[in-house]
Every structure is written in structure tokens, then in C-alpha cells.
PDB file of N, CA and C in Angstrom:
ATOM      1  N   UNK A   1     153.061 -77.466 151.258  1.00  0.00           N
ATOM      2  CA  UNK A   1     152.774 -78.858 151.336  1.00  0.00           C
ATOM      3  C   UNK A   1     153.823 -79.597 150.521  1.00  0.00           C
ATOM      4  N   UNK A   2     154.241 -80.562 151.141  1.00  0.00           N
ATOM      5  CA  UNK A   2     155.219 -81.532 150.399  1.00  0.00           C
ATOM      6  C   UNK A   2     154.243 -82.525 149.706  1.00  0.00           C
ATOM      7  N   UNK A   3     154.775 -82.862 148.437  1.00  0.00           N
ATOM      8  CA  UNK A   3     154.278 -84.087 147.796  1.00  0.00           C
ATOM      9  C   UNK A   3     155.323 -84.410 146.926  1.00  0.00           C
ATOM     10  N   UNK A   4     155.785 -85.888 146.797  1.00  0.00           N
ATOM     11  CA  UNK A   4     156.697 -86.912 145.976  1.00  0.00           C
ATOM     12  C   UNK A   4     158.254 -85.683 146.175  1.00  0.00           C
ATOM     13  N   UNK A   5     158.885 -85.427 147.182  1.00  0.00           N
ATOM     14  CA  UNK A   5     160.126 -84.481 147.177  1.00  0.00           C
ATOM     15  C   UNK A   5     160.196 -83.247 146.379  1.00  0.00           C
ATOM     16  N   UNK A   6     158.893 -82.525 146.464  1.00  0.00           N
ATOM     17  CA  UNK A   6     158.459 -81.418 145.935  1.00  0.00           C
ATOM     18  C   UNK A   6     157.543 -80.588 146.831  1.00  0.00           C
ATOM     19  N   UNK A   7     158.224 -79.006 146.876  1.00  0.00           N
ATOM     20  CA  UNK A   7     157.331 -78.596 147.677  1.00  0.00           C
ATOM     21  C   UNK A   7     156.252 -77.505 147.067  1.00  0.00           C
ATOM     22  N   UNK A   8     154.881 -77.688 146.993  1.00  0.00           N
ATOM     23  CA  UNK A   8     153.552 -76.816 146.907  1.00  0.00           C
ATOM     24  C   UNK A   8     153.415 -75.932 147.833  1.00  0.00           C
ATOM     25  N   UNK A   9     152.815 -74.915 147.358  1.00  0.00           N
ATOM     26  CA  UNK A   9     152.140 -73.563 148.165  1.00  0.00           C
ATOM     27  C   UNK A   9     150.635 -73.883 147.727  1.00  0.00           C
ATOM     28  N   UNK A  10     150.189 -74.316 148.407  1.00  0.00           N
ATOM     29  CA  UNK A  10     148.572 -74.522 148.781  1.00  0.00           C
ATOM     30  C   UNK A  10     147.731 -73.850 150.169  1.00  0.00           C
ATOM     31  N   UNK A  11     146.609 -73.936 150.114  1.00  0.00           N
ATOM     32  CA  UNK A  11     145.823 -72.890 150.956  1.00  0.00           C
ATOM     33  C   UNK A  11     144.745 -73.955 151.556  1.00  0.00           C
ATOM     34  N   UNK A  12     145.042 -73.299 153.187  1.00  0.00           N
ATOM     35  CA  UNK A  12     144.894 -74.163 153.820  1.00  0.00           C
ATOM     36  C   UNK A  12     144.156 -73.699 155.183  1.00  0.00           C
ATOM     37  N   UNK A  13     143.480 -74.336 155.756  1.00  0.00           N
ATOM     38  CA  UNK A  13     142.847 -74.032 157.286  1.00  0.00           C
ATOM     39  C   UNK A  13     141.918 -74.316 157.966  1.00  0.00           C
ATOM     40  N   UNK A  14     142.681 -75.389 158.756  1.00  0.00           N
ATOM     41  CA  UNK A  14     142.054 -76.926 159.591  1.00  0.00           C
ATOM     42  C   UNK A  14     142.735 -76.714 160.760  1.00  0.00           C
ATOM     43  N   UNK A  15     141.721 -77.112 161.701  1.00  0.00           N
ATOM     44  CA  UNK A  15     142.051 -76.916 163.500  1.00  0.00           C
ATOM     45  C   UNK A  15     142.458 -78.414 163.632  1.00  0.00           C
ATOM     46  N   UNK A  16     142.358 -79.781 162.991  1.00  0.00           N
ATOM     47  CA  UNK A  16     142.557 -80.633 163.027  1.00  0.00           C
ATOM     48  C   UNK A  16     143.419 -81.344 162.244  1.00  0.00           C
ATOM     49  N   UNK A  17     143.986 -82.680 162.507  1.00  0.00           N
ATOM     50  CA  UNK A  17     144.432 -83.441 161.523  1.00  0.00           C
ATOM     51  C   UNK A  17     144.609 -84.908 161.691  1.00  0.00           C
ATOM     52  N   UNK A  18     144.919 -85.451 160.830  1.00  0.00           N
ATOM     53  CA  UNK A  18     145.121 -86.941 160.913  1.00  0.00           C
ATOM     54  C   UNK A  18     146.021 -87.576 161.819  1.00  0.00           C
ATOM     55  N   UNK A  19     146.270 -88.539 162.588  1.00  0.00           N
ATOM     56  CA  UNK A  19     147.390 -88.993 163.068  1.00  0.00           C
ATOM     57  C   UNK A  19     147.742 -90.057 162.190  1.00  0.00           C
ATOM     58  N   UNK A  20     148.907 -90.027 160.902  1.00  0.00           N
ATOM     59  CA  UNK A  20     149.602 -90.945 160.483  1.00  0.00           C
ATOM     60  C   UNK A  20     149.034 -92.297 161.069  1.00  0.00           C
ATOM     61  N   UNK A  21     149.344 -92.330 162.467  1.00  0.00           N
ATOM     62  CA  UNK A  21     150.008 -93.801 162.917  1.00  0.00           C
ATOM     63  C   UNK A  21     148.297 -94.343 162.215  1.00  0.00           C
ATOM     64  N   UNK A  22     147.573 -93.584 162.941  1.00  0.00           N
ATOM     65  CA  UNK A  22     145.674 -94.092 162.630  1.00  0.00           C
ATOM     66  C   UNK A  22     145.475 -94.876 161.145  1.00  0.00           C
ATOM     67  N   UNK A  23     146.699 -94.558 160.096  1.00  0.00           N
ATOM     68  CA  UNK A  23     146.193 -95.548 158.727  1.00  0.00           C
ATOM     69  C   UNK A  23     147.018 -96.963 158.595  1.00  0.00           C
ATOM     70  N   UNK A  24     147.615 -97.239 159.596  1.00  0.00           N
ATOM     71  CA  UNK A  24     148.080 -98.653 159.845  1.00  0.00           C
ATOM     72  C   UNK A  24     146.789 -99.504 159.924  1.00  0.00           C
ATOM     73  N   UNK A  25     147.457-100.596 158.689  1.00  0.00           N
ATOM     74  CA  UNK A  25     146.116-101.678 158.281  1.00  0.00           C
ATOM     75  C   UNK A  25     144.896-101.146 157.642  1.00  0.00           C
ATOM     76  N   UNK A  26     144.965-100.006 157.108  1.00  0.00           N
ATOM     77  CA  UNK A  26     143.902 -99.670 156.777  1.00  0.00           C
ATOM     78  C   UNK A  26     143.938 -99.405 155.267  1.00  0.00           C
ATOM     79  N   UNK A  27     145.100 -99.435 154.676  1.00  0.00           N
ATOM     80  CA  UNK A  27     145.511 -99.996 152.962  1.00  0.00           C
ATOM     81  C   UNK A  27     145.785 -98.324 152.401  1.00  0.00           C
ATOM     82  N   UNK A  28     145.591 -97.396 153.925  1.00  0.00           N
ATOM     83  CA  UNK A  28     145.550 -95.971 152.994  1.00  0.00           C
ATOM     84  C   UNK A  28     146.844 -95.443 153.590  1.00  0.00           C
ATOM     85  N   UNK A  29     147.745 -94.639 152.515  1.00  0.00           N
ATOM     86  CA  UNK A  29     149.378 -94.397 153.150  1.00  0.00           C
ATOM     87  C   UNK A  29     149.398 -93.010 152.892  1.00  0.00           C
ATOM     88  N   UNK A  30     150.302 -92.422 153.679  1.00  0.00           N
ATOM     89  CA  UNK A  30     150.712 -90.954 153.695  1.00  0.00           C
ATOM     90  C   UNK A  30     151.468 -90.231 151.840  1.00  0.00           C
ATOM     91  N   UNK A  31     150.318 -88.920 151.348  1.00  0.00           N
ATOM     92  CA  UNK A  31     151.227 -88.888 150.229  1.00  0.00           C
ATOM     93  C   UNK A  31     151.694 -87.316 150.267  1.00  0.00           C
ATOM     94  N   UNK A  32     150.810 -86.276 150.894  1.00  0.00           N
ATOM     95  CA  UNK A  32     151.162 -85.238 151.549  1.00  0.00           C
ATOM     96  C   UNK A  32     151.499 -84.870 152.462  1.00  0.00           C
ATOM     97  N   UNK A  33     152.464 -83.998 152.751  1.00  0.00           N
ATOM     98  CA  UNK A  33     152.629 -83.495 154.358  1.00  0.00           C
ATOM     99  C   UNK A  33     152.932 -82.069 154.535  1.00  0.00           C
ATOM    100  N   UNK A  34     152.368 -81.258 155.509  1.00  0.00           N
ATOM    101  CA  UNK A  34     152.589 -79.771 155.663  1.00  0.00           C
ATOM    102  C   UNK A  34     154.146 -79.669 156.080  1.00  0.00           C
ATOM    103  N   UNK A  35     154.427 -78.563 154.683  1.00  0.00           N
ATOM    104  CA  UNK A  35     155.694 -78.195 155.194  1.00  0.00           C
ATOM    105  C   UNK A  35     156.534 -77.391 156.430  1.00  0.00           C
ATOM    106  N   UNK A  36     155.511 -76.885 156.808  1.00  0.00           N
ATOM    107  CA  UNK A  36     155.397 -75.662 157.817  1.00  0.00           C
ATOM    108  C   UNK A  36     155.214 -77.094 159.459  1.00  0.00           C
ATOM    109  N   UNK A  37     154.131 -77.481 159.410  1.00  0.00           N
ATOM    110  CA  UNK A  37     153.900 -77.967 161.161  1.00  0.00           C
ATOM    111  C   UNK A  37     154.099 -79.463 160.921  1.00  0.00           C
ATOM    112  N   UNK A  38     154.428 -80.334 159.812  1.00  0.00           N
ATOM    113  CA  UNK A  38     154.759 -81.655 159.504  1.00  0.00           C
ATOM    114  C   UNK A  38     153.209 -82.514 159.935  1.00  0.00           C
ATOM    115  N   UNK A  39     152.114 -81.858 160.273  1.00  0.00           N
ATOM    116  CA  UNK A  39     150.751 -82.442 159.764  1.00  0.00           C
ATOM    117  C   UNK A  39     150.324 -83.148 158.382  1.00  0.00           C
ATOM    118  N   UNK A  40     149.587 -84.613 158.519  1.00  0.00           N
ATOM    119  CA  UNK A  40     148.733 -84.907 157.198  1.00  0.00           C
ATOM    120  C   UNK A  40     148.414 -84.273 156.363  1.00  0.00           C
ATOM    121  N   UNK A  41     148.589 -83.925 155.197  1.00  0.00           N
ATOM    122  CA  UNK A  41     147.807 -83.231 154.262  1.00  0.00           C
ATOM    123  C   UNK A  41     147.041 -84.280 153.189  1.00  0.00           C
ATOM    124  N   UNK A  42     147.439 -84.796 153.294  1.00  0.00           N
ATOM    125  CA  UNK A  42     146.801 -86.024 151.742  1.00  0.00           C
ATOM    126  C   UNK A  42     147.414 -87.638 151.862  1.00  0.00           C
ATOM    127  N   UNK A  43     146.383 -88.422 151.361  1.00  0.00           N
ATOM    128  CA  UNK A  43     146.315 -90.133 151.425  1.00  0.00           C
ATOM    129  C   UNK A  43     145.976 -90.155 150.829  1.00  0.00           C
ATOM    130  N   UNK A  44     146.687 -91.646 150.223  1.00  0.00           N
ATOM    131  CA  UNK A  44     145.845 -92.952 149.131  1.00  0.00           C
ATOM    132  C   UNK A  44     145.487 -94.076 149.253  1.00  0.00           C
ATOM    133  N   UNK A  45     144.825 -94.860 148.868  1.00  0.00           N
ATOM    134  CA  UNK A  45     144.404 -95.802 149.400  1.00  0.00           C
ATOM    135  C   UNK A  45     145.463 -96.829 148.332  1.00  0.00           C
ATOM    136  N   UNK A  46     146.148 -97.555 148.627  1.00  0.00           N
ATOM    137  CA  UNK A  46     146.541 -98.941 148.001  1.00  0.00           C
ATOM    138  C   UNK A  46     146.129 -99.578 146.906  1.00  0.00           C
ATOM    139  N   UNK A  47     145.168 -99.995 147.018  1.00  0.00           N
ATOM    140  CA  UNK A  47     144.502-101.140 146.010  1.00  0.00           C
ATOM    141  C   UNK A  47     142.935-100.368 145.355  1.00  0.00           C
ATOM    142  N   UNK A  48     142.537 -99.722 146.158  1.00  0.00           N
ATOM    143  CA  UNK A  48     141.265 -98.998 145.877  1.00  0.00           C
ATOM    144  C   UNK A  48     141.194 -97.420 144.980  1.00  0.00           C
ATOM    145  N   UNK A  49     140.635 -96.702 144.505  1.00  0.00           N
ATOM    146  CA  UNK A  49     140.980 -95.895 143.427  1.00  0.00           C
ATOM    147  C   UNK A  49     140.226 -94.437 144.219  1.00  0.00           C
ATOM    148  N   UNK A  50     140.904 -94.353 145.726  1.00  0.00           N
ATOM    149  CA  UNK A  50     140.782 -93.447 146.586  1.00  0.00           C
ATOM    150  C   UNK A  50     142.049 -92.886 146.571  1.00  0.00           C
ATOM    151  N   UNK A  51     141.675 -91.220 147.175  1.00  0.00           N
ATOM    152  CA  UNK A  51     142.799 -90.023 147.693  1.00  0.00           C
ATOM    153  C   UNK A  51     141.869 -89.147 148.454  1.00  0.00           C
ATOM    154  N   UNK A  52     142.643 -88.415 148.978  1.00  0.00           N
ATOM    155  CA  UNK A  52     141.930 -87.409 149.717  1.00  0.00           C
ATOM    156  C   UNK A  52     143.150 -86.032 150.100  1.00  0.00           C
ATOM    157  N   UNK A  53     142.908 -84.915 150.258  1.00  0.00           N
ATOM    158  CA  UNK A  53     143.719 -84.299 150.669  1.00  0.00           C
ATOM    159  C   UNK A  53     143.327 -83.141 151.558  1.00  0.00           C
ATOM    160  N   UNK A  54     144.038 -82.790 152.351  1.00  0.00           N
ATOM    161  CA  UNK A  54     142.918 -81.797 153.443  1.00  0.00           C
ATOM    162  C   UNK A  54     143.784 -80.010 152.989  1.00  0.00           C
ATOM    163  N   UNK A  55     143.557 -79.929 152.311  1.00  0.00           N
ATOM    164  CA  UNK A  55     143.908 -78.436 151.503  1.00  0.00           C
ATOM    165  C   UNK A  55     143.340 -77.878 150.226  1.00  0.00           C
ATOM    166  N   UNK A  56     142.939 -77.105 149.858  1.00  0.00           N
ATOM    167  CA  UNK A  56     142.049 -76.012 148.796  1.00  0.00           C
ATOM    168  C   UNK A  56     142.902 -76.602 147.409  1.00  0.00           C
ATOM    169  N   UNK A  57     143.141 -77.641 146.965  1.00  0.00           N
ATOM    170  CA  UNK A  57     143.619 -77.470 145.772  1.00  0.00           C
ATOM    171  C   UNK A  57     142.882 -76.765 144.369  1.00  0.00           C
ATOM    172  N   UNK A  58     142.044 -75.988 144.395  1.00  0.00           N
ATOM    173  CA  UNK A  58     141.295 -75.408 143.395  1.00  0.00           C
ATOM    174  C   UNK A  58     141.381 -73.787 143.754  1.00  0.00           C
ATOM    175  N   UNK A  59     141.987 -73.595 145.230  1.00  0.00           N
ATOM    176  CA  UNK A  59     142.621 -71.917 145.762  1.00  0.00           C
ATOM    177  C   UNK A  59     143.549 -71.530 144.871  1.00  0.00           C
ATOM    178  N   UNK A  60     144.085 -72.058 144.383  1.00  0.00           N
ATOM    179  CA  UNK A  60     145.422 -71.449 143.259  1.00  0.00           C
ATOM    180  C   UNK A  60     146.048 -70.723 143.937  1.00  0.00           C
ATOM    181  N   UNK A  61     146.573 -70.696 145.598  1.00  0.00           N
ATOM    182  CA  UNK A  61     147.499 -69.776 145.935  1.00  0.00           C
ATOM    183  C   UNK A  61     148.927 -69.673 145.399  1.00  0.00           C
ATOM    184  N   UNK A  62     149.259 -71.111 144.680  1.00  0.00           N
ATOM    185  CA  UNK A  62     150.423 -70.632 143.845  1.00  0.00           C
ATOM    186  C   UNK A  62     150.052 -70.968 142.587  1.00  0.00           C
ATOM    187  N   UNK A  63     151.082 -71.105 141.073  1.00  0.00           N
ATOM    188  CA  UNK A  63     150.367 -70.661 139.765  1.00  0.00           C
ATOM    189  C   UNK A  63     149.738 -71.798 139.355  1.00  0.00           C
ATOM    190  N   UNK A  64     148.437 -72.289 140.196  1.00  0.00           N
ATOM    191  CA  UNK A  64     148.141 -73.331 139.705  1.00  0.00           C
ATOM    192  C   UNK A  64     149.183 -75.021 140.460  1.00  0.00           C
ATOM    193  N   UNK A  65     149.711 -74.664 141.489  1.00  0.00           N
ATOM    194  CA  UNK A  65     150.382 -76.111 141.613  1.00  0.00           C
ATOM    195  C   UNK A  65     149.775 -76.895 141.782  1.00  0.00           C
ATOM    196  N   UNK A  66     148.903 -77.617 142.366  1.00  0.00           N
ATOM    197  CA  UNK A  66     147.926 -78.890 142.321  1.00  0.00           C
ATOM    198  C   UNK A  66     146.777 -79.105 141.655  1.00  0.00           C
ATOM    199  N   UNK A  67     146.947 -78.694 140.494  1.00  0.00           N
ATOM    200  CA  UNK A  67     145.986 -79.313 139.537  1.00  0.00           C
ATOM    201  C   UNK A  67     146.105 -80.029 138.923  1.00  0.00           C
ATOM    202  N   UNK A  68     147.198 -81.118 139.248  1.00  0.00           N
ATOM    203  CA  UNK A  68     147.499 -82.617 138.726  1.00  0.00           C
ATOM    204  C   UNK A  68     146.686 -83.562 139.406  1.00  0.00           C
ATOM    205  N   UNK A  69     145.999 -83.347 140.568  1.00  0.00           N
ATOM    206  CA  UNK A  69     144.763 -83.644 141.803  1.00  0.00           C
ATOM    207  C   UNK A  69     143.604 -83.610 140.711  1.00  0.00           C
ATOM    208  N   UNK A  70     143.364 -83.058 139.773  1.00  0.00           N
ATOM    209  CA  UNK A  70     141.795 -83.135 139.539  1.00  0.00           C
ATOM    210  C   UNK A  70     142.486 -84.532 138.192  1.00  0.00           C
ATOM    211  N   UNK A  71     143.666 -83.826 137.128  1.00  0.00           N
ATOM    212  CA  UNK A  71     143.865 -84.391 136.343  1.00  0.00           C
ATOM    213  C   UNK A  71     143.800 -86.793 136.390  1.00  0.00           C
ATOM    214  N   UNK A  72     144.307 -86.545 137.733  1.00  0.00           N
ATOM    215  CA  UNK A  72     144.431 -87.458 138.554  1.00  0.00           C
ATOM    216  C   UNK A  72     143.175 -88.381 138.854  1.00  0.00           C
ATOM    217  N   UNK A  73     142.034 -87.362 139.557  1.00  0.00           N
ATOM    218  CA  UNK A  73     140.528 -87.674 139.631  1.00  0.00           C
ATOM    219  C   UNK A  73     139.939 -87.787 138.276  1.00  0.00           C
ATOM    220  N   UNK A  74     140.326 -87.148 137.522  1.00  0.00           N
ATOM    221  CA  UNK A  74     139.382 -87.686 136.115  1.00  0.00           C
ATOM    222  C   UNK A  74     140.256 -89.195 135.336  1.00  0.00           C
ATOM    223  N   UNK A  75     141.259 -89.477 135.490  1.00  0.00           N
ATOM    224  CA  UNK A  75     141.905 -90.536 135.209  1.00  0.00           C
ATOM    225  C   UNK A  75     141.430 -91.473 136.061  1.00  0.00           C
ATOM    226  N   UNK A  76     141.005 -91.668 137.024  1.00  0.00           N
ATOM    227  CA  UNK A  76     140.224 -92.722 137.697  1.00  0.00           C
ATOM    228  C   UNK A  76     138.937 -93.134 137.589  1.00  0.00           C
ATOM    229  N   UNK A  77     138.314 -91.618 137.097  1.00  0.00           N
ATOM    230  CA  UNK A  77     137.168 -91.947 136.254  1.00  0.00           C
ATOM    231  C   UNK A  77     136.802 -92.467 135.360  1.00  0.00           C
ATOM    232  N   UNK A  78     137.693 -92.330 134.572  1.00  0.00           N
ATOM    233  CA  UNK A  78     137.845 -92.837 132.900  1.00  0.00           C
ATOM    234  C   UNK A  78     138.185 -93.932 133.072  1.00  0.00           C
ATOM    235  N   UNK A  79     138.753 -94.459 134.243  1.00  0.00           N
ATOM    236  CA  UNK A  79     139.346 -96.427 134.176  1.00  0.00           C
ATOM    237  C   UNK A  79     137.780 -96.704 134.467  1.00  0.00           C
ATOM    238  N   UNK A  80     136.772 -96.460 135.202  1.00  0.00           N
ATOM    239  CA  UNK A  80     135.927 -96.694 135.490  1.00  0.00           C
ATOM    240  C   UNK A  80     134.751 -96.823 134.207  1.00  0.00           C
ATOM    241  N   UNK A  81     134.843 -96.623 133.494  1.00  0.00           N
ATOM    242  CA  UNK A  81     133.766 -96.277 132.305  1.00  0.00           C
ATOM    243  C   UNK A  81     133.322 -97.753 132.435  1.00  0.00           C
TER     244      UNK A  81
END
């Protein structure tokens, strides 16, 4: 999975996926993408204190690469207090 010109080994397996074009006007933008078939992997929302990503980031198939995803989710929490 690509994220910010970096590439992750994450674990993964979905018969489906997003069509990009589908988040036009909808305030949520592309922040992952499969390196392998160039499918959605992950969005954010703009202005709202949403993400989503369609891959196992808690699989640790590599040493731990996306666990800046939870670090991330608890920092949005904490603005929230």
C-alpha cells in the first residue's frame, strides 16, 4: 500500500473497492492506494475528523508499518475531550 510517497506491506483481502471518482463533493480525498492493482485503500475526510482504510492495519505483516493509524485515531480523540 502506498501512503504520502511511501510504500507499506499491509494485509489485505477485499473482492471490492472504492471508485475514487465516487468521493467527488463529498469532502473525503484519496490517502492510500494498493501498490500491486492501484485500488482505494484509505480516505479522509477534509474538514471532519474522519479516515478509513480498507486493510488489516493491526496484521503486522510488516514490522509494525501502520501503526501511526491508531496513533493518529487516538489524537483525534484527545482533540475531542
Amino acid at each position: 500500500m502506498k501512503h504520502k510517497d511511501r510504500v507499506y506491506i499491509t494485509s489485505q483481502n477485499h473482492g471490492y473497492a472504492v471508485d475514487p471518482k465516487s468521493l467527488e463533493g463529498t469532502g473525503l480525498e484519496v490517502t492510500h492506494i494498493n501498490a500491486n492493482d492501484g485500488t482505494l485503500e484509505g480516505m479522509t475526510h477534509r474538514d471532519l475528523p474522519i479516515f478509513s482504510v480498507q486493510y488489516h492495519p493491526e496484521a503486522c505483516p510488516g514490522p509494525r508499518d501502520t501503526t501511526f493509524l491508531f496513533d493518529d485515531f487516538v489524537k483525534i480523540l484527545e482533540a475531542k475531550r
